[in-house]
Protein backbone atom coordinates (compact mmCIF):
# COMPACT_ATOMS: atom_id res chain seq x y z
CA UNK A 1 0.00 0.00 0.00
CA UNK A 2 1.49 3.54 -1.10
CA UNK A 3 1.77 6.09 1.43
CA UNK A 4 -0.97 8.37 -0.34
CA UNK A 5 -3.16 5.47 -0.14
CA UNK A 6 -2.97 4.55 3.02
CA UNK A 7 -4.02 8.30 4.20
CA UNK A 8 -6.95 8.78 1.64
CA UNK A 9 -8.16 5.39 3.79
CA UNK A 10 -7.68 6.89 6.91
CA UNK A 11 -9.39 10.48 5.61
CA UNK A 12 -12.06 8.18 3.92
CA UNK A 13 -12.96 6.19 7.54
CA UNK A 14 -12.70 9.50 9.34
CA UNK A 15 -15.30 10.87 7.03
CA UNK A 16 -17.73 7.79 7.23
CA UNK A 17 -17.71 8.31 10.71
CA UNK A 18 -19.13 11.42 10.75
CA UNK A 19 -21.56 11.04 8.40
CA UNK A 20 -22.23 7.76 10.45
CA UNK A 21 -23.00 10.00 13.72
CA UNK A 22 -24.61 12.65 12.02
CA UNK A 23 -27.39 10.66 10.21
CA UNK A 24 -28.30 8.71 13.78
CA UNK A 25 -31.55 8.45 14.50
CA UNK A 26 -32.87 9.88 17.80
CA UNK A 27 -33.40 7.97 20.56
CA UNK A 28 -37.02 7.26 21.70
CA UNK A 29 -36.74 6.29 25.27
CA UNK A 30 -40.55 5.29 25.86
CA UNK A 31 -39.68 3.02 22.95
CA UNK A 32 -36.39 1.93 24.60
CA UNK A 33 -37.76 1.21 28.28
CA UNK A 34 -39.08 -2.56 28.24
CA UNK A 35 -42.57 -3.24 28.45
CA UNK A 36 -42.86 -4.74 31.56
CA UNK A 37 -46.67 -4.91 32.90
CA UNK A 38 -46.61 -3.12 36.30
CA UNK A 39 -47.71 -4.91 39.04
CA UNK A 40 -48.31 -4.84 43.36
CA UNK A 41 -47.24 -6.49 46.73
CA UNK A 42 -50.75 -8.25 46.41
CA UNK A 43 -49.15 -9.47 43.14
CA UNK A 44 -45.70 -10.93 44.46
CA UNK A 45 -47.56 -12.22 47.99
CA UNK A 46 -49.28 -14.37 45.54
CA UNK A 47 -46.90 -15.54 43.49
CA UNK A 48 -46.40 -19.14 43.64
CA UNK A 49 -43.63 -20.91 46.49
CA UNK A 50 -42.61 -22.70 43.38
CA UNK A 51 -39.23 -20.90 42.31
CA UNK A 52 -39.61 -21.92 38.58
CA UNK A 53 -43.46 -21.21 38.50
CA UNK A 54 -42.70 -17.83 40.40
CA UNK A 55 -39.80 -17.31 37.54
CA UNK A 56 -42.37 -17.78 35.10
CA UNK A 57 -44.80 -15.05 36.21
CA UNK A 58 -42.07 -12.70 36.79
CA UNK A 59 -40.95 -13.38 32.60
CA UNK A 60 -44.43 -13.09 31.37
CA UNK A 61 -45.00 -9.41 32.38
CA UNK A 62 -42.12 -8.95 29.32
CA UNK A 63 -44.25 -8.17 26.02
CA UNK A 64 -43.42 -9.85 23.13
CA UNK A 65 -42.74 -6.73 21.46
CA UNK A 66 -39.61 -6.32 24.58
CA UNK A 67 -38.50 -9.49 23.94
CA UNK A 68 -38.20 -9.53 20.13
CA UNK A 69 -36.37 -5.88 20.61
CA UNK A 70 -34.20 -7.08 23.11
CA UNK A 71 -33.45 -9.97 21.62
CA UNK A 72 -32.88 -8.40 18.20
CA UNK A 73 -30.04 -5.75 20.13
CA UNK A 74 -28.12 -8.45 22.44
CA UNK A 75 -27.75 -11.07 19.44
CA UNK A 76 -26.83 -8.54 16.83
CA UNK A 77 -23.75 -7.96 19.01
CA UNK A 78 -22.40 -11.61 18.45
CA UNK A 79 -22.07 -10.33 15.00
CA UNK A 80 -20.21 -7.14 15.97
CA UNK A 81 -18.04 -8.39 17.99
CA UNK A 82 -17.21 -11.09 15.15
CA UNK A 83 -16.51 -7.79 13.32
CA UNK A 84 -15.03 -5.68 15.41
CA UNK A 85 -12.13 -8.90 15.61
CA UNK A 86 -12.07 -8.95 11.68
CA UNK A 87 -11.81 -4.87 11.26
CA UNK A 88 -9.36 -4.49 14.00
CA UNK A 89 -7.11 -7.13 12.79
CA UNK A 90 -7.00 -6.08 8.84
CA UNK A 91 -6.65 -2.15 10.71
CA UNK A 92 -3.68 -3.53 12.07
CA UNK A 93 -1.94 -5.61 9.27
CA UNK A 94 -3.28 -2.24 6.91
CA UNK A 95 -0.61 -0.08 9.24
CA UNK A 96 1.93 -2.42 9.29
CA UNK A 97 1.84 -3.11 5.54
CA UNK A 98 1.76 0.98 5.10
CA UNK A 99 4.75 0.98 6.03
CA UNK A 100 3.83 4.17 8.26
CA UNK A 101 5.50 3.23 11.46
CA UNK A 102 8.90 1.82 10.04
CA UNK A 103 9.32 5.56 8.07
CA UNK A 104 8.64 6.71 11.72
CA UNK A 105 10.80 4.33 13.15
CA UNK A 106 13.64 5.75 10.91
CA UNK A 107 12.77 9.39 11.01
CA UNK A 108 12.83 9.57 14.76
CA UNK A 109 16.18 6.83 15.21
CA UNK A 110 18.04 10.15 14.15
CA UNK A 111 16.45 12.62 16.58
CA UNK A 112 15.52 10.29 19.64
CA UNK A 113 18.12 8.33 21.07
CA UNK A 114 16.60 6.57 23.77
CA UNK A 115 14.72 3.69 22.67
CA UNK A 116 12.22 3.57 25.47
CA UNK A 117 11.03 7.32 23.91
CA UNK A 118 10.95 5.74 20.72
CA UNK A 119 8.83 2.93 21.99
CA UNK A 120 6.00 5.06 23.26
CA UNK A 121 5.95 7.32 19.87
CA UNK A 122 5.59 4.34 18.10
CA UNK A 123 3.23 2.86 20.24
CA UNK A 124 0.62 5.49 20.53
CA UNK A 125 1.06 6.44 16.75
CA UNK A 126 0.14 2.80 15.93
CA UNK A 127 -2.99 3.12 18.53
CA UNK A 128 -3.78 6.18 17.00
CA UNK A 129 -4.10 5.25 13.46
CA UNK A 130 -6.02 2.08 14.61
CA UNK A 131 -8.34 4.20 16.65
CA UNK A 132 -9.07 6.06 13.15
CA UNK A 133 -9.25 2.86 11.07
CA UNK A 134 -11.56 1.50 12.91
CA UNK A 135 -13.83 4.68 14.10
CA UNK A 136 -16.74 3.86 11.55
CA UNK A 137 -17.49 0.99 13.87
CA UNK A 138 -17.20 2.37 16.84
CA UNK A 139 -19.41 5.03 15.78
CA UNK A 140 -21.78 2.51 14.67
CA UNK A 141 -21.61 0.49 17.35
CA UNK A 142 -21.49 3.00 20.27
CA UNK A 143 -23.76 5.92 18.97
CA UNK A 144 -25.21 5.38 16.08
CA UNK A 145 -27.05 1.39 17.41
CA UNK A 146 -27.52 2.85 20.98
CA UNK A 147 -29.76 5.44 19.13
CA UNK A 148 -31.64 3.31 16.75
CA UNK A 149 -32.51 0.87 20.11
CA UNK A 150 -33.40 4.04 22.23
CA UNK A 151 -30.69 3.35 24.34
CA UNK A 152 -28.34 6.71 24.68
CA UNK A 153 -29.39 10.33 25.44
CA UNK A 154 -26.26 12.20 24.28
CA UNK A 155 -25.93 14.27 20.90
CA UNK A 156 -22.88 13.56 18.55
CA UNK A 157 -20.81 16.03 19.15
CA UNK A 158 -20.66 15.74 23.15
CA UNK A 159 -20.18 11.24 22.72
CA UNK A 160 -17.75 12.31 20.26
CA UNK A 161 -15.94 14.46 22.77
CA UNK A 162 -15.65 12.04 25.63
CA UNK A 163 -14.55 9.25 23.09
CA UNK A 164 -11.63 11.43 22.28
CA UNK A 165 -10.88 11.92 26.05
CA UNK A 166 -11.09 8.14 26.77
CA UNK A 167 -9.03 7.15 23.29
CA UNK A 168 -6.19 9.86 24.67
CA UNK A 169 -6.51 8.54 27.68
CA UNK A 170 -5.56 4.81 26.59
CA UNK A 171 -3.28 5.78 23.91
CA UNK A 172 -1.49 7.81 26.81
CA UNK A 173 -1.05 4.78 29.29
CA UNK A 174 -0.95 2.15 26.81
CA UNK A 175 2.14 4.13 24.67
CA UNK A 176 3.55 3.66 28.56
CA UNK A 177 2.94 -0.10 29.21
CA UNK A 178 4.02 -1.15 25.45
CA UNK A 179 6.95 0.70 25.96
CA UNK A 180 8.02 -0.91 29.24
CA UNK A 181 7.20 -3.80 27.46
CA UNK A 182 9.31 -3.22 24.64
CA UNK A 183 12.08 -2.69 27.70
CA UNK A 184 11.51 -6.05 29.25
CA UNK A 185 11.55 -7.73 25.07
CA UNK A 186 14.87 -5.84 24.75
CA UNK A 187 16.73 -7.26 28.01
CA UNK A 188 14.73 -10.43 28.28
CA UNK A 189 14.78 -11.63 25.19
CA UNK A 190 13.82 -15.23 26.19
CA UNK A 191 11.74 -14.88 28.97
CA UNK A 192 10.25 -11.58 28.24
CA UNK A 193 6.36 -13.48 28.11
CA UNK A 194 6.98 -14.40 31.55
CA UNK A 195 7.92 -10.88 32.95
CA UNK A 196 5.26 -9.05 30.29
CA UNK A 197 2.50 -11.65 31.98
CA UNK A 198 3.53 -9.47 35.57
CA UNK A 199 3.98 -6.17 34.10
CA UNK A 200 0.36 -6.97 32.30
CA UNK A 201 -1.04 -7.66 35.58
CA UNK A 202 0.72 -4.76 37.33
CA UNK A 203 -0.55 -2.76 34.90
CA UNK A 204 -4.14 -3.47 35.22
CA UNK A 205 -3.91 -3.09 39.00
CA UNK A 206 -2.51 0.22 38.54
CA UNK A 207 -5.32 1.10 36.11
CA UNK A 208 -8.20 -0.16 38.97
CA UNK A 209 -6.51 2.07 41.63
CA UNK A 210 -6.23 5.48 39.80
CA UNK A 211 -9.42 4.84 37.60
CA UNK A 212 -12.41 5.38 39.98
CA UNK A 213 -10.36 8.61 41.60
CA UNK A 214 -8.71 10.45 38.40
CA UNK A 215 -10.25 8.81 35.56
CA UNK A 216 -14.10 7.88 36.27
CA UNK A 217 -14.77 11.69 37.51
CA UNK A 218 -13.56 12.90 33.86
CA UNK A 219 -16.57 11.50 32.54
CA UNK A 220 -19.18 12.35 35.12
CA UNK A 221 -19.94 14.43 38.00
CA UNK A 222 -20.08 12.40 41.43
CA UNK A 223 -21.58 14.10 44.54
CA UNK A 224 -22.33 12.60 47.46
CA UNK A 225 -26.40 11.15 47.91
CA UNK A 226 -28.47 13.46 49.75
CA UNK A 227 -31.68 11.24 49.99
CA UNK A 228 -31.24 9.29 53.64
CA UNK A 229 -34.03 7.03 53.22
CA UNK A 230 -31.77 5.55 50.72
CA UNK A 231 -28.30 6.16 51.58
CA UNK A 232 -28.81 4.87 55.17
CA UNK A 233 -29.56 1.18 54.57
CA UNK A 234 -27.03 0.76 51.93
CA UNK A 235 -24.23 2.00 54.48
CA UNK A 236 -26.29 -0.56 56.80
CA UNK A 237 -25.23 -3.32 54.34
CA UNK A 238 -21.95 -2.03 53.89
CA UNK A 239 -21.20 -1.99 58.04
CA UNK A 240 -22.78 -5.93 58.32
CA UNK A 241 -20.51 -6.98 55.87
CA UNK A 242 -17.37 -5.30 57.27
CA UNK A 243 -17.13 -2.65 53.85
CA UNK A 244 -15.11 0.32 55.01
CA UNK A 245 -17.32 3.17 53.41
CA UNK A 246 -18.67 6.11 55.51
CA UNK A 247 -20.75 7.66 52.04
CA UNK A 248 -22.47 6.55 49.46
CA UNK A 249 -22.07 9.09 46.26
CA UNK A 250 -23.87 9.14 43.15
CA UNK A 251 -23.18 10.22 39.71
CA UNK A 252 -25.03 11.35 36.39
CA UNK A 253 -25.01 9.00 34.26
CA UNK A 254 -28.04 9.93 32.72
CA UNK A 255 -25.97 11.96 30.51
CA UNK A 256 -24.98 9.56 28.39
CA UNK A 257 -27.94 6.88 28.98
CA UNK A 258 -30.47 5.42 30.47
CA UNK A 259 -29.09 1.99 32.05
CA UNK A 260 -29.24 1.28 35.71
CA UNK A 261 -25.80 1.23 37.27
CA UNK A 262 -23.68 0.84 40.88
CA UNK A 263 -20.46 -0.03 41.69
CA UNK A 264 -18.72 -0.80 44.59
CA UNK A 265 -14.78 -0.04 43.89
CA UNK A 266 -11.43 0.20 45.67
CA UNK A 267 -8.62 -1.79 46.10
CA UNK A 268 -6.17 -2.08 49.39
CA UNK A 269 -8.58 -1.51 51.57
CA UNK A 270 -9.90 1.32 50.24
CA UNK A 271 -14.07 1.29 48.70
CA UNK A 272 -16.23 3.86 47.12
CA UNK A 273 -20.14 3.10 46.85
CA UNK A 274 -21.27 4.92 44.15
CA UNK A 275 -24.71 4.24 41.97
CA UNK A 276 -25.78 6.02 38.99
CA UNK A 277 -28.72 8.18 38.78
CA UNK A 278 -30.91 6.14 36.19
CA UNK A 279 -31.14 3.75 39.28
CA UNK A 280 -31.96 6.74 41.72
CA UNK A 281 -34.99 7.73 39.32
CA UNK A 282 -35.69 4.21 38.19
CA UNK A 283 -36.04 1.75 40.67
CA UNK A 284 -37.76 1.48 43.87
CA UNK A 285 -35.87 0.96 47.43
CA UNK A 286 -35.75 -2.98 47.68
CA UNK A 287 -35.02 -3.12 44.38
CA UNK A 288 -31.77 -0.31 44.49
CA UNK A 289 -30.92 -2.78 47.89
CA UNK A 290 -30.73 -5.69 45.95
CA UNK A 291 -28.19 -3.99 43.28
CA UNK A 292 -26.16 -2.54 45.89
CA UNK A 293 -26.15 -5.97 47.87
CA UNK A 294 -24.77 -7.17 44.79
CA UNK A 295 -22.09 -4.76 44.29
CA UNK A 296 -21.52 -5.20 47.73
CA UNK A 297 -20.65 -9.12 47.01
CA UNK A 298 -18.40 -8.17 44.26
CA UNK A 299 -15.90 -6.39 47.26
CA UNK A 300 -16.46 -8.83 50.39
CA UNK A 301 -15.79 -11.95 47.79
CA UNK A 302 -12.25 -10.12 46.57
CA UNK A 303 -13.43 -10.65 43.10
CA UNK A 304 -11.02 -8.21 42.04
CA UNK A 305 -7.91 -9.81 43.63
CA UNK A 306 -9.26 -13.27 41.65
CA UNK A 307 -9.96 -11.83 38.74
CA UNK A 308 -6.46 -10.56 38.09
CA UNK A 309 -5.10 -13.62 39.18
CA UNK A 310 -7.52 -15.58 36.79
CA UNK A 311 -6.43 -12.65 34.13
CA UNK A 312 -3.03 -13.62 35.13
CA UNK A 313 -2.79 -17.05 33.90
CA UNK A 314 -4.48 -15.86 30.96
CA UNK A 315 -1.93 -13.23 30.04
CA UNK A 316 1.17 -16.26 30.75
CA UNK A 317 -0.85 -18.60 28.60
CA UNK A 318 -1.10 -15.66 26.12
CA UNK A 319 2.33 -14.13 25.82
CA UNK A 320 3.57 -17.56 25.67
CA UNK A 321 1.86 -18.04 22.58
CA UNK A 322 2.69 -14.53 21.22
CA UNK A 323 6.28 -15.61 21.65
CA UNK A 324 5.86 -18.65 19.79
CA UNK A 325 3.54 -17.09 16.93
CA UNK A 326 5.38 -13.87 16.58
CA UNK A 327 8.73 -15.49 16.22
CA UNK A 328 6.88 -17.48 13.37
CA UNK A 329 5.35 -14.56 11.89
CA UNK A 330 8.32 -12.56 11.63
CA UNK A 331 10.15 -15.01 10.28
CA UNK A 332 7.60 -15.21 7.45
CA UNK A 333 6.70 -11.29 7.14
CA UNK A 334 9.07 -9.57 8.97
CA UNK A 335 11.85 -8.04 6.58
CA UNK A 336 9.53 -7.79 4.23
CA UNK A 337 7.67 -5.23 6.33
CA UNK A 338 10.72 -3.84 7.56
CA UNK A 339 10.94 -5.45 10.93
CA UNK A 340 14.48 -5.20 12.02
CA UNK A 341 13.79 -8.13 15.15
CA UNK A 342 11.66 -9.25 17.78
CA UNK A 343 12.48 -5.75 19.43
CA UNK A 344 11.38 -3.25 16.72
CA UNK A 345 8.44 -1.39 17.94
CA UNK A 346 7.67 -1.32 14.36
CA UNK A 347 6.61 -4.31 14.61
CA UNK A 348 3.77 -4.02 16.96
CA UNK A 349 0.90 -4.21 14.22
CA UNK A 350 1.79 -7.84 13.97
CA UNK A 351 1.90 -8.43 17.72
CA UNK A 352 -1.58 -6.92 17.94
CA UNK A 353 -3.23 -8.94 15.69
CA UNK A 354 -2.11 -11.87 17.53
CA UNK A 355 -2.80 -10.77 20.92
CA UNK A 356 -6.19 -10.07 19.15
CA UNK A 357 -6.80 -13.78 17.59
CA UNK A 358 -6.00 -15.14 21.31
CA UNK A 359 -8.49 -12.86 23.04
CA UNK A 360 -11.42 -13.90 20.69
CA UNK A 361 -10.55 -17.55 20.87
CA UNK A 362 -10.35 -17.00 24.74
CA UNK A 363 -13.59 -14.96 24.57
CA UNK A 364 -16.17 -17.90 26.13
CA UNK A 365 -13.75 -18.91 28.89
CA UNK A 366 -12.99 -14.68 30.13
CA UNK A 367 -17.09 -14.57 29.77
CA UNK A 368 -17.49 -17.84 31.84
CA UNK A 369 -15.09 -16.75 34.58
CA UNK A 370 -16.62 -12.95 34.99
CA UNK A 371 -19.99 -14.67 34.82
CA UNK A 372 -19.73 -17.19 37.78
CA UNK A 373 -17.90 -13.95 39.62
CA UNK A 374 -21.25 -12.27 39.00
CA UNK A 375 -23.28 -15.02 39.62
CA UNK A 376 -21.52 -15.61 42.78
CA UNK A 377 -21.65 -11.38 43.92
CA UNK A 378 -25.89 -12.26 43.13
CA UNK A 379 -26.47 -14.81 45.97
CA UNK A 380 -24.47 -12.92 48.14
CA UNK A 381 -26.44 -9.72 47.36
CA UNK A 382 -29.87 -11.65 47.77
CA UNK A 383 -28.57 -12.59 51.39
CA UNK A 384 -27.73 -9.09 52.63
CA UNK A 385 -30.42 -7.30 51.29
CA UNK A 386 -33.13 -9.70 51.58
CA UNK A 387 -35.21 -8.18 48.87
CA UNK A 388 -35.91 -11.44 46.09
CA UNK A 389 -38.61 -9.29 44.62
CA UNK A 390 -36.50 -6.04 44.38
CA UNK A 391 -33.75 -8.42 42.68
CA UNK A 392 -35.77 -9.85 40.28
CA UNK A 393 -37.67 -6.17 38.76
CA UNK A 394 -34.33 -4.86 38.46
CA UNK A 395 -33.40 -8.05 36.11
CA UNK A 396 -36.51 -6.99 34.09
CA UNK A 397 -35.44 -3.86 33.27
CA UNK A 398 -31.92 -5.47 32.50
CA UNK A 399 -33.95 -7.09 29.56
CA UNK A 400 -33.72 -3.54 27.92
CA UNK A 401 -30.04 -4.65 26.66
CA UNK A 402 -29.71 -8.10 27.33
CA UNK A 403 -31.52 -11.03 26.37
CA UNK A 404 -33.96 -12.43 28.84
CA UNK A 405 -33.29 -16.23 27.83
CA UNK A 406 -31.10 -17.44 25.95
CA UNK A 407 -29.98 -21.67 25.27
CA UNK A 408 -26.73 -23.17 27.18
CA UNK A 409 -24.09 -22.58 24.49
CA UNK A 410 -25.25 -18.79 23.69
CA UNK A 411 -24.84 -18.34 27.14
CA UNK A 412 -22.07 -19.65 27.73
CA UNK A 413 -20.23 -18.30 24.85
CA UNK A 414 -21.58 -14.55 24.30
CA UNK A 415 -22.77 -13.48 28.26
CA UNK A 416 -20.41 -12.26 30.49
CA UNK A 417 -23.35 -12.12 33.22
CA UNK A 418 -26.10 -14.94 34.05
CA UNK A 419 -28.87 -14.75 32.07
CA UNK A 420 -32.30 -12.74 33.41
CA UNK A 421 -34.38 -15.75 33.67
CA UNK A 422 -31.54 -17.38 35.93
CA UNK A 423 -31.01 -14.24 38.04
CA UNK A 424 -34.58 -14.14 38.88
CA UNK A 425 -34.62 -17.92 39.36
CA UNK A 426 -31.66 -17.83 41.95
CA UNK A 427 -33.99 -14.79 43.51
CA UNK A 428 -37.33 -17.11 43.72
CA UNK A 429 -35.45 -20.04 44.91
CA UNK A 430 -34.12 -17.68 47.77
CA UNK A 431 -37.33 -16.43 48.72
CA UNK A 432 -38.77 -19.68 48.73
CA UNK A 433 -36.23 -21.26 50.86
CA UNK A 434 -36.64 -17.90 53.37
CA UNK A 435 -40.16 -18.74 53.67
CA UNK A 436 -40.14 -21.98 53.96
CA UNK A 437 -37.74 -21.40 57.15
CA UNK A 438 -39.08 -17.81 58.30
CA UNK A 439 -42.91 -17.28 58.29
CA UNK A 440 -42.65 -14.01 58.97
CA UNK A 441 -40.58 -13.40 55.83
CA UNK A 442 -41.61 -10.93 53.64
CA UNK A 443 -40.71 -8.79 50.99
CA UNK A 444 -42.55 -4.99 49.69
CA UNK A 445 -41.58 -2.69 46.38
CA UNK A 446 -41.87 0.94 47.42
């Protein structure tokens, strides 16, 4: 590919993206909400003891109209993610066959002498120009589908605006963690997959500890909650289960759309409860105690500590095979594409794309372990809040985005959380076992 080429492509995806955002469809949010038929505490006191008949009742207040929408919105992103795994890796062999970052490489090896400087110019050019290679997509994906399903409230120009912040924002610390591990390739060239696996993991610990303080606020505006009738019993919950937290804040997330949304984060020993405002202005007390039980779970269960140690092993098993495939592929493509050796950050288009081809294969098993973490945070939730009923409205109006019930593989492959029907299973089996064992059990929707 000539040089002129290549940057009529990159003016030519630039270009579809606007026009992309531009001819978006508004939302329609009474379109978007699901149609779930409203219902009383007379309803759920006589819903049957039966967890699966009580399941049952709670899915058929969905319309079919719901259904087929959410349905239509949750599988159509098997296909993009399919897609978005083909586009980035042709973005990244269309770079690296360019040219472009080898005629960086050797304008800069004359002005920048240190190598780890011309790591991170090479690195966040390469991000950069696959940021813009593959923008029509995200565009698509992000604005342009959230709008046709009714899902997002922001304008183009204002989603365009935080996209650039949060692209600069990962071009800035990932030009900083290739780099180092362009270091570690350079003095370890044998065992560098074992030390990158570490750094990899350092890194992402790094990233949880600065995000909710110095990144998260970027985006929206947190404040702490004013309303005590809610506030109170989720720092009750917090207290019983031994969460340091003395506030509970909330942030607009409204903004951007119109999901329900908490999260309990912190590592260290440190935790901030924070819950969006969709949830404040959606969703009645039990059922805003339920979600914050589960958040809750998520910190008391150290899923955060597991999770990088599960991401861990998946980052060895995964630079291990990037040292095996990318001493293949250079071999085959290397000085033809002007890769001078296993150390040239020119050559991290090709690294990319293989890193890439291992995360999609690994996609079902990442999904599977975040979804038995989530699972897992449920129960727990369900036991310190106590409110089955709350739990399972909330996982109706989950159904906006994700599909209500789908087979064993699809779920398995394609969810990263359990599936609505399951959620409000696991809360119907709970209240039946409670009242079964405590008669005076009971559970109201404010």
């Amino acid at each position: 590919m000539t040089r002129n080429a290549f940057w009529l492509l990159i003016a030519i995806t630039l270009l579809l993206a606007v026009v992309l955002g531009l001819a978006a469809p508004v939302s329609q949010h009474a379109a978007a909400a699901a149609e779930i038929a409203p219902v009383n505490d007379a309803w759920r006191a006589a819903l049957p003891a039966d967890p699966m008949a009580a399941t049952q009742a709670y899915m058929a207040r969905l319309s079919p109209a719901a259904r087929a929408r959410s349905d239509a919105y949750f599988e159509g992103g098997y296909w993009l993610q399919g897609l978005r795994f083909a586009l980035g890796v042709a973005a990244a062999w269309i770079i690296a066959v360019s040219g472009t970052l080898v005629r960086f490489r050797a304008a800069i090896d004359r002005r920048v002498r240190f190598k780890s400087i011309q790591s991170v110019l090479l690195a966040m050019l390469f991000m950069l120009l696959s940021a813009a290679l593959t923008l029509p997509l995200t565009v698509y994906e992000g604005f342009y589908r959230e709008h046709l399903f009714g899902l997002a409230n922001q304008t183009f120009l204002p989603w365009m605006g935080e996209q650039a912040l949060s692209a600069a924002i990962a071009i800035i610390a990932g030009g900083l963690f290739i780099s180092l591990m362009y270091a570690v390739l350079r003095r370890a060239p044998r065992t560098w997959w074992i030390w990158g696996s570490v750094l990899g993991v350092g890194f992402l610990s790094f990233m949880l500890l600065i995000g909710p303080v110095y990144i998260d606020p970027l985006f929206n505006t947190y404040k702490p909650l004013a309303d005590e009738r809610i506030k109170q019993p989720i720092l009750a919950m917090a207290r019983a289960n031994g969460v340091p937290a003395d506030n509970i804040y909330q942030f607009d997330a409204s903004r951007q759309d119109n999901r329900v949304s908490a999260n309990v984060s912190g590592i260290f020993g440190t935790a901030a409860i924070r819950l969006n405002d969709n949830l404040l202005r959606r969703a009645s007390l039990p059922e805003i105690k339920g979600v914050m039980g589960h958040e809750l779970g998520h910190y008391v269960l150290n899923h955060i500590y597991k999770m990088l140690l599960s991401f861990g092993l998946i980052l060895v098993l995964g630079f291990a095979y990037l040292k095996w495939s990318y001493g293949l592929a250079l071999q085959r493509w290397g000085a033809r594409l002007g890769i001078r050796d296993q150390s040239d950050p020119a050559g991290l288009p090709l690294l990319a794309a293989l890193f890439s081809i291992y995360l999609f294969a690994m996609t079902p098993i990442i999904n599977s372990m975040i979804r038995v973490q989530e699972g897992e945070a449920d129960l727990f939730g369900l036991n310190a809040s106590q409110e089955p009923d709350g739990f399972a409205e909330v996982d109706l109006k989950l159904t906006e985005y994700r599909k209500a019930d789908p087979g064993p593989i699809e779920e398995f492959v394609f969810f990263d959380h359990p599936s609505p029907r399951k959620r409000i299973f696991a809360a119907m089996r709970w209240k039946a076992e409670h009242l079964n064992t405590s008669p005076s059990f009971h559970c109201k929707s404010e």
